[in-house]
PDB file of N, CA and C in Angstrom:
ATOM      1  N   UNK A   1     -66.705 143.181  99.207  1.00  0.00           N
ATOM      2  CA  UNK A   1     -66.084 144.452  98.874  1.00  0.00           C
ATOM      3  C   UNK A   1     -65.521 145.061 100.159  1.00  0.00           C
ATOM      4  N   UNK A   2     -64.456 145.078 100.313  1.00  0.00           N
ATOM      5  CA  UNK A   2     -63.547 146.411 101.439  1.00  0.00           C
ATOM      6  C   UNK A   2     -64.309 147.032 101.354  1.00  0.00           C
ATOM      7  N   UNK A   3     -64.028 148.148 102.377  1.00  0.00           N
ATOM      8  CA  UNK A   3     -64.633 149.083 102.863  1.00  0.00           C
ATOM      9  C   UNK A   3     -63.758 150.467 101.921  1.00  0.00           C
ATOM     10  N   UNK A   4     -62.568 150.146 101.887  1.00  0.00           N
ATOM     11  CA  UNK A   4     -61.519 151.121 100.742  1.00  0.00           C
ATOM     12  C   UNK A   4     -62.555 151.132  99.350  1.00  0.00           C
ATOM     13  N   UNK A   5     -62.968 150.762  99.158  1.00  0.00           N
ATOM     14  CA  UNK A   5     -63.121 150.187  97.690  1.00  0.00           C
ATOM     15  C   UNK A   5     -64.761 150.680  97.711  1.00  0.00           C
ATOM     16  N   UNK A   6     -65.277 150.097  98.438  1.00  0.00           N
ATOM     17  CA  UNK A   6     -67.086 150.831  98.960  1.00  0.00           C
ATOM     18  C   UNK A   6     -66.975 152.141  98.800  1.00  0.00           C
ATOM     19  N   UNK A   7     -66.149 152.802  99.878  1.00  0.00           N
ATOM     20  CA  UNK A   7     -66.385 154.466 100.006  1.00  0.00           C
ATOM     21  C   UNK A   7     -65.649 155.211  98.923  1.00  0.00           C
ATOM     22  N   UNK A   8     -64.233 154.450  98.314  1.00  0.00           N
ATOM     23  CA  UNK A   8     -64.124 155.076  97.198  1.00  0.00           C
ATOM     24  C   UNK A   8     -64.718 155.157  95.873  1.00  0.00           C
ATOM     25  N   UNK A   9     -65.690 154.154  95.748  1.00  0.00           N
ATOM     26  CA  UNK A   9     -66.441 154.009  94.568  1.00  0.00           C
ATOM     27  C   UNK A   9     -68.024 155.010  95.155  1.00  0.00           C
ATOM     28  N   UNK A  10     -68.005 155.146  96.185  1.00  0.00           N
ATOM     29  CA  UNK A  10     -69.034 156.427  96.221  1.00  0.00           C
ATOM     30  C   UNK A  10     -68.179 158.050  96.252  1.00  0.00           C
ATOM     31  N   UNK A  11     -67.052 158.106  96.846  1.00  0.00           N
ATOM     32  CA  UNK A  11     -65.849 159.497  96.488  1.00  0.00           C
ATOM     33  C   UNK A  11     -66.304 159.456  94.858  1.00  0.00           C
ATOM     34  N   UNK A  12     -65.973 158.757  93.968  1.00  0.00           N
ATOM     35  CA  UNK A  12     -65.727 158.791  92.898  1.00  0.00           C
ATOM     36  C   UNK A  12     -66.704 159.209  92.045  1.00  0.00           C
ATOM     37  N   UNK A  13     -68.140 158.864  92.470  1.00  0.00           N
ATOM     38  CA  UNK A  13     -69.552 159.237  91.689  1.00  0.00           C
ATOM     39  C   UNK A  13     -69.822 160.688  92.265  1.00  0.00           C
ATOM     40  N   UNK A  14     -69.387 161.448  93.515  1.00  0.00           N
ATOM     41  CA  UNK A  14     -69.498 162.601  93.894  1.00  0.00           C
ATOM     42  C   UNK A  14     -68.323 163.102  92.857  1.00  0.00           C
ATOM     43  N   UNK A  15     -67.578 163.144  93.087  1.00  0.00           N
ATOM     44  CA  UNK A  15     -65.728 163.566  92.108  1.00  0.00           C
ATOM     45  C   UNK A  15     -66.412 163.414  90.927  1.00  0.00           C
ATOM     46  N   UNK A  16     -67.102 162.639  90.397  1.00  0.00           N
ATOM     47  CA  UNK A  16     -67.846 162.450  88.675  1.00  0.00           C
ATOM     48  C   UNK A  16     -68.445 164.033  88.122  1.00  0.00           C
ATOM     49  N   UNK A  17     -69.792 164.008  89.940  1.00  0.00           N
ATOM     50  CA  UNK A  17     -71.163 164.946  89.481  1.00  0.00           C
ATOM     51  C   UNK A  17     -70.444 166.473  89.219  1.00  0.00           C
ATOM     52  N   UNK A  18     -68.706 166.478  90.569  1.00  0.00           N
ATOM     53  CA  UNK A  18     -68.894 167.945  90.728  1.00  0.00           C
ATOM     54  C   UNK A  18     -67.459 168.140  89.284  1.00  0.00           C
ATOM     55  N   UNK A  19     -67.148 167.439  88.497  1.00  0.00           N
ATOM     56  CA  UNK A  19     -66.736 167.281  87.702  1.00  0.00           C
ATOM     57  C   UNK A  19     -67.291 167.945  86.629  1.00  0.00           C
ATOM     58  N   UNK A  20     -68.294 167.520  86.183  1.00  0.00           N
ATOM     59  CA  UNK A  20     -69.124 167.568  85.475  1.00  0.00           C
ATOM     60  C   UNK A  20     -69.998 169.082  85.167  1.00  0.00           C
ATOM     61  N   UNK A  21     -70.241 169.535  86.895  1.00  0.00           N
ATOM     62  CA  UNK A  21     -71.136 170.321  86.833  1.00  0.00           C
ATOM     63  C   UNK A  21     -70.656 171.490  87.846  1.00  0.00           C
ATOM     64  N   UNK A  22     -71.184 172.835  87.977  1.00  0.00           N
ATOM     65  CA  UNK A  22     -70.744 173.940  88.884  1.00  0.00           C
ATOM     66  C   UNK A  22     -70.667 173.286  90.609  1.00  0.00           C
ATOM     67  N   UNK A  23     -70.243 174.265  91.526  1.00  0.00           N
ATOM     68  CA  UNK A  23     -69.922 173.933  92.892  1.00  0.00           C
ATOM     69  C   UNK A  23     -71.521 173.494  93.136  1.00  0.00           C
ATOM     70  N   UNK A  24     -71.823 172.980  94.206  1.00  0.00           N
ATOM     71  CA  UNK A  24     -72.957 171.961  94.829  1.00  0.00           C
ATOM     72  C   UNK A  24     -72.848 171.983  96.168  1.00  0.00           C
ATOM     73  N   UNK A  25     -73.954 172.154  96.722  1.00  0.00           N
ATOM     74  CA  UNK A  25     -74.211 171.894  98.031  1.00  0.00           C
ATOM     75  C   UNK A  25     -74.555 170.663  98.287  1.00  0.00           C
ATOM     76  N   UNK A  26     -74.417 170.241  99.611  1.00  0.00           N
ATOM     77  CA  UNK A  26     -74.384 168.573  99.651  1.00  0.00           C
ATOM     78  C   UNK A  26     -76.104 167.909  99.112  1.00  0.00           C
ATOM     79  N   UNK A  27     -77.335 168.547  99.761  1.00  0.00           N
ATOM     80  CA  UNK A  27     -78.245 168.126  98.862  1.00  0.00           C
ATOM     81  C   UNK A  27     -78.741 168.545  97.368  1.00  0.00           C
ATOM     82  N   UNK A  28     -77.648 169.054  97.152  1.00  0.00           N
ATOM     83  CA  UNK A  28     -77.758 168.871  95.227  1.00  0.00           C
ATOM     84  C   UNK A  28     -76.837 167.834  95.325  1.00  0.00           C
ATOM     85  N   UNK A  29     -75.871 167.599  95.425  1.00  0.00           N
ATOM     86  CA  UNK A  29     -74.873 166.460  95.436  1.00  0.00           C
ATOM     87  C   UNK A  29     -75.863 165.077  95.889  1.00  0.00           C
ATOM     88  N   UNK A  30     -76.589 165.197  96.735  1.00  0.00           N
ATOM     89  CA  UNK A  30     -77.485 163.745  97.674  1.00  0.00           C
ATOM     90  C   UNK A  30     -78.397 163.443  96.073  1.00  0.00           C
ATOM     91  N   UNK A  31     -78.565 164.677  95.580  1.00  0.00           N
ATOM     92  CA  UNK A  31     -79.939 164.594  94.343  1.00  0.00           C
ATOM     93  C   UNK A  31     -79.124 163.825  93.047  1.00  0.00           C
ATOM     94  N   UNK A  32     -77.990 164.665  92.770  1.00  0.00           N
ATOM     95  CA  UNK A  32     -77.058 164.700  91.551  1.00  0.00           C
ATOM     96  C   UNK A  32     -77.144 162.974  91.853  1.00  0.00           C
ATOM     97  N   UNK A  33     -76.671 162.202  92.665  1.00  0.00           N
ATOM     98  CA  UNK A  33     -75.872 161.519  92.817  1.00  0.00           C
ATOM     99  C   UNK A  33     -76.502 160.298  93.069  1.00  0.00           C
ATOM    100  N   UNK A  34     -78.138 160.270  93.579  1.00  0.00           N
ATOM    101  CA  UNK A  34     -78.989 159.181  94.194  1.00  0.00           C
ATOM    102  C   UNK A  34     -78.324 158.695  95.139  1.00  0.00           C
ATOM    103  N   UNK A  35     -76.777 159.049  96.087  1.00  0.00           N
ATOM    104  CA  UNK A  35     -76.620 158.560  97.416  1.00  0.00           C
ATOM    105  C   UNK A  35     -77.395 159.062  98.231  1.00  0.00           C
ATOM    106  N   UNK A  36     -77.315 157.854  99.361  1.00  0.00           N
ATOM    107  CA  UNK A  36     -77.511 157.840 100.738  1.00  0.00           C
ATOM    108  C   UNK A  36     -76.484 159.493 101.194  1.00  0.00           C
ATOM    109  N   UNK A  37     -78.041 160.347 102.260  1.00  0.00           N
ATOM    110  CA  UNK A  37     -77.085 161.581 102.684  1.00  0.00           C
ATOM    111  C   UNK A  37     -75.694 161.118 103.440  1.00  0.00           C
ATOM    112  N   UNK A  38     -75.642 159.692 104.346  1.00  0.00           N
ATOM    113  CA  UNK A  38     -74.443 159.575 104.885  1.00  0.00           C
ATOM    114  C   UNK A  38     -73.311 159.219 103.832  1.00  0.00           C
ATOM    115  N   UNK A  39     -73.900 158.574 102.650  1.00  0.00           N
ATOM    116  CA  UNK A  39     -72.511 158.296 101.884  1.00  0.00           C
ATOM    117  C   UNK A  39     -72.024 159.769 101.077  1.00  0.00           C
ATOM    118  N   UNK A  40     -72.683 160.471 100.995  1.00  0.00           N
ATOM    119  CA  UNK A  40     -72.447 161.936 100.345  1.00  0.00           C
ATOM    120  C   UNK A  40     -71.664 162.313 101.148  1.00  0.00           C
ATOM    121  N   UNK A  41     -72.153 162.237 102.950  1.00  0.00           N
ATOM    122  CA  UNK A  41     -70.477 163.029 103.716  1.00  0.00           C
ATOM    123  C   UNK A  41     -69.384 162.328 103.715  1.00  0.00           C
ATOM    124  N   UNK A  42     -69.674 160.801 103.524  1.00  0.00           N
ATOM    125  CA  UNK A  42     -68.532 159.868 104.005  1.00  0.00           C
ATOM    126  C   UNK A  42     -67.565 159.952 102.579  1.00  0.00           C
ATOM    127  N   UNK A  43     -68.087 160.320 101.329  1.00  0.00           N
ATOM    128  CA  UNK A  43     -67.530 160.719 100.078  1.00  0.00           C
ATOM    129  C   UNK A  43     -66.836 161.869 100.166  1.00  0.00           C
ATOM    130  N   UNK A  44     -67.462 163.206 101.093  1.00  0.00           N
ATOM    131  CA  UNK A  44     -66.928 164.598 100.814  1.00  0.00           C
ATOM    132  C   UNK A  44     -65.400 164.712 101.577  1.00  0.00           C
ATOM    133  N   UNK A  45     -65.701 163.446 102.698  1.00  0.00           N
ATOM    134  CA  UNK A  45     -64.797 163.286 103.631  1.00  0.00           C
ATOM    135  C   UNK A  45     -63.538 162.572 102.947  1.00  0.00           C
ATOM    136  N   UNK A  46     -63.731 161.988 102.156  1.00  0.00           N
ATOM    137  CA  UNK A  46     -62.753 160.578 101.535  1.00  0.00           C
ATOM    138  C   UNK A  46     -62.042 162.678 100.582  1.00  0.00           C
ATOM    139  N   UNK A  47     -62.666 162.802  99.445  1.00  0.00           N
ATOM    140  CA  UNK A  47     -62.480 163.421  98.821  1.00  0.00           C
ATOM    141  C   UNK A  47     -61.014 164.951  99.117  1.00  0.00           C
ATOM    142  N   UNK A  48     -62.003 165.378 100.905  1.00  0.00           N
ATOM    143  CA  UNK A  48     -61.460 166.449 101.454  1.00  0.00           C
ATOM    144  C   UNK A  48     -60.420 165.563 101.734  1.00  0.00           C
ATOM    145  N   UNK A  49     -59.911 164.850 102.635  1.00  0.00           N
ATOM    146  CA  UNK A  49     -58.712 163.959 103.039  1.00  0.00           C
ATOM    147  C   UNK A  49     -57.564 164.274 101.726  1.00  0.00           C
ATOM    148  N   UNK A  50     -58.186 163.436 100.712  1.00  0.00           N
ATOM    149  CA  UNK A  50     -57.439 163.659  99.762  1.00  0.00           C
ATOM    150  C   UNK A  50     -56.807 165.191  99.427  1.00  0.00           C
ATOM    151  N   UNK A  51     -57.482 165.937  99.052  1.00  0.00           N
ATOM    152  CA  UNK A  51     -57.477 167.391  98.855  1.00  0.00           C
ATOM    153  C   UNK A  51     -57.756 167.758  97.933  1.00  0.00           C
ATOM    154  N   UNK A  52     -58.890 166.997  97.221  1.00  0.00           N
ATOM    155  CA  UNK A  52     -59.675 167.296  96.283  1.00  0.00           C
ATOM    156  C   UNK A  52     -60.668 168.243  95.891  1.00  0.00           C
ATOM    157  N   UNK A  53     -61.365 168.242  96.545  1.00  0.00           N
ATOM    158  CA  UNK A  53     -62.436 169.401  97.248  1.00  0.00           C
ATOM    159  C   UNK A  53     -62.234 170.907  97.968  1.00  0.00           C
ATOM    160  N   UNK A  54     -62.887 171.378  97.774  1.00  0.00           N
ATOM    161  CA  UNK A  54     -63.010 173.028  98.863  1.00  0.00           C
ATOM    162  C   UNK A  54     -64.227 173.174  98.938  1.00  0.00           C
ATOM    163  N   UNK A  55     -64.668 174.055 100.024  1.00  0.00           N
ATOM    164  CA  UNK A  55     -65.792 174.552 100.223  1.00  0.00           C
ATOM    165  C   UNK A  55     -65.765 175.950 100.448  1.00  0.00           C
ATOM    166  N   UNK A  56     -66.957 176.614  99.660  1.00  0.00           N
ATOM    167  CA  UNK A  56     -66.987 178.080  99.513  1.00  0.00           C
ATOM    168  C   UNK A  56     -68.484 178.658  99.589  1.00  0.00           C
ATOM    169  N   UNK A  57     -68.888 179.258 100.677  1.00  0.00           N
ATOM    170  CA  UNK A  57     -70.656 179.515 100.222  1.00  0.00           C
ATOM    171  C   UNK A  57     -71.294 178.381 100.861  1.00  0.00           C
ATOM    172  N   UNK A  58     -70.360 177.369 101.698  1.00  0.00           N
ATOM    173  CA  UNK A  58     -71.463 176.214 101.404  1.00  0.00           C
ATOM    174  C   UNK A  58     -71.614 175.396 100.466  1.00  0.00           C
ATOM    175  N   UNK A  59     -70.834 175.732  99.479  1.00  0.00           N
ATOM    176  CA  UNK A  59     -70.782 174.632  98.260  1.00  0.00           C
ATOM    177  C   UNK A  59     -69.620 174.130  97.924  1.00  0.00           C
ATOM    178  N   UNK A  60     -69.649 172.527  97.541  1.00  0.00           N
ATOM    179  CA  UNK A  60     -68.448 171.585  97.270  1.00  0.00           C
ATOM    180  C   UNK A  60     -67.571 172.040  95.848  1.00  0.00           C
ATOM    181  N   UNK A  61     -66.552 172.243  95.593  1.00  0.00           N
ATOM    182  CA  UNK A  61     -66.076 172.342  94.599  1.00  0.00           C
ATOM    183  C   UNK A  61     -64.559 171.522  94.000  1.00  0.00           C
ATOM    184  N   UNK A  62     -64.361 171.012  93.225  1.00  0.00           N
ATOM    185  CA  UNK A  62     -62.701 169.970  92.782  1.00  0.00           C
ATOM    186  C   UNK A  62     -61.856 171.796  93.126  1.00  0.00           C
ATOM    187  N   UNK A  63     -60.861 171.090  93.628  1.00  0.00           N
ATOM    188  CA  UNK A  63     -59.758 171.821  93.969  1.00  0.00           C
ATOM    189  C   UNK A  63     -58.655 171.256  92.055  1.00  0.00           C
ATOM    190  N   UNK A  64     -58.798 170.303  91.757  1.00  0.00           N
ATOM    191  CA  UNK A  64     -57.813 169.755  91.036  1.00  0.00           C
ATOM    192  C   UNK A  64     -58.253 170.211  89.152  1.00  0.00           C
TER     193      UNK A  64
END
Protein backbone atom coordinates (compact mmCIF):
# COMPACT_ATOMS: atom_id res chain seq x y z
CA UNK A 1 0.00 0.00 0.00
CA UNK A 2 1.42 3.75 -0.88
CA UNK A 3 1.68 5.85 1.54
CA UNK A 4 -1.24 8.18 -0.55
CA UNK A 5 -3.56 5.51 -0.08
CA UNK A 6 -2.46 4.55 3.87
CA UNK A 7 -3.02 8.14 5.12
CA UNK A 8 -5.94 8.67 2.99
CA UNK A 9 -7.79 5.71 4.09
CA UNK A 10 -7.13 6.95 7.74
CA UNK A 11 -8.30 11.03 6.45
CA UNK A 12 -11.29 9.18 5.44
CA UNK A 13 -12.38 7.20 8.78
CA UNK A 14 -11.74 10.70 10.66
CA UNK A 15 -13.95 12.63 7.55
CA UNK A 16 -16.52 9.42 8.32
CA UNK A 17 -16.63 10.06 12.50
CA UNK A 18 -16.83 14.00 12.13
CA UNK A 19 -19.43 13.39 9.46
CA UNK A 20 -21.46 11.61 11.32
CA UNK A 21 -21.23 13.29 14.57
CA UNK A 22 -20.85 17.10 16.24
CA UNK A 23 -17.23 19.01 16.17
CA UNK A 24 -14.51 16.70 18.19
CA UNK A 25 -11.50 17.24 19.76
CA UNK A 26 -8.66 15.16 18.62
CA UNK A 27 -9.00 12.61 21.64
CA UNK A 28 -12.65 12.07 20.99
CA UNK A 29 -11.62 11.67 17.38
CA UNK A 30 -8.34 9.10 18.74
CA UNK A 31 -11.60 7.30 20.74
CA UNK A 32 -14.34 7.75 17.84
CA UNK A 33 -11.96 6.31 15.53
CA UNK A 34 -9.59 3.46 17.36
CA UNK A 35 -6.52 5.36 15.52
CA UNK A 36 -3.15 5.60 16.49
CA UNK A 37 -2.92 9.49 18.18
CA UNK A 38 -0.23 10.04 15.29
CA UNK A 39 -2.55 8.85 12.54
CA UNK A 40 -5.43 11.16 13.94
CA UNK A 41 -2.90 14.26 13.27
CA UNK A 42 -1.45 12.84 10.15
CA UNK A 43 -5.43 12.52 9.05
CA UNK A 44 -6.37 16.14 10.46
CA UNK A 45 -3.37 17.22 8.44
CA UNK A 46 -4.29 15.30 5.06
CA UNK A 47 -7.94 16.64 5.72
CA UNK A 48 -6.82 20.52 6.67
CA UNK A 49 -4.50 20.51 3.37
CA UNK A 50 -7.43 19.66 1.60
CA UNK A 51 -9.77 22.23 3.23
CA UNK A 52 -11.97 20.11 4.69
CA UNK A 53 -11.80 20.77 8.23
CA UNK A 54 -11.77 23.94 10.68
CA UNK A 55 -11.01 24.29 14.03
CA UNK A 56 -13.03 26.20 16.60
CA UNK A 57 -12.77 25.80 20.58
CA UNK A 58 -10.32 23.25 19.93
CA UNK A 59 -12.58 21.16 18.09
CA UNK A 60 -12.36 19.54 14.48
CA UNK A 61 -15.23 20.29 12.35
CA UNK A 62 -16.10 19.40 8.02
CA UNK A 63 -15.91 22.75 6.51
CA UNK A 64 -17.85 20.97 3.39
Amino acid sequence: MESNEYFGSKAGTVWNVLNNKKPMNAVQLKKATKLKSEHVFAALGWLAREGKIGISKNKFYLTE
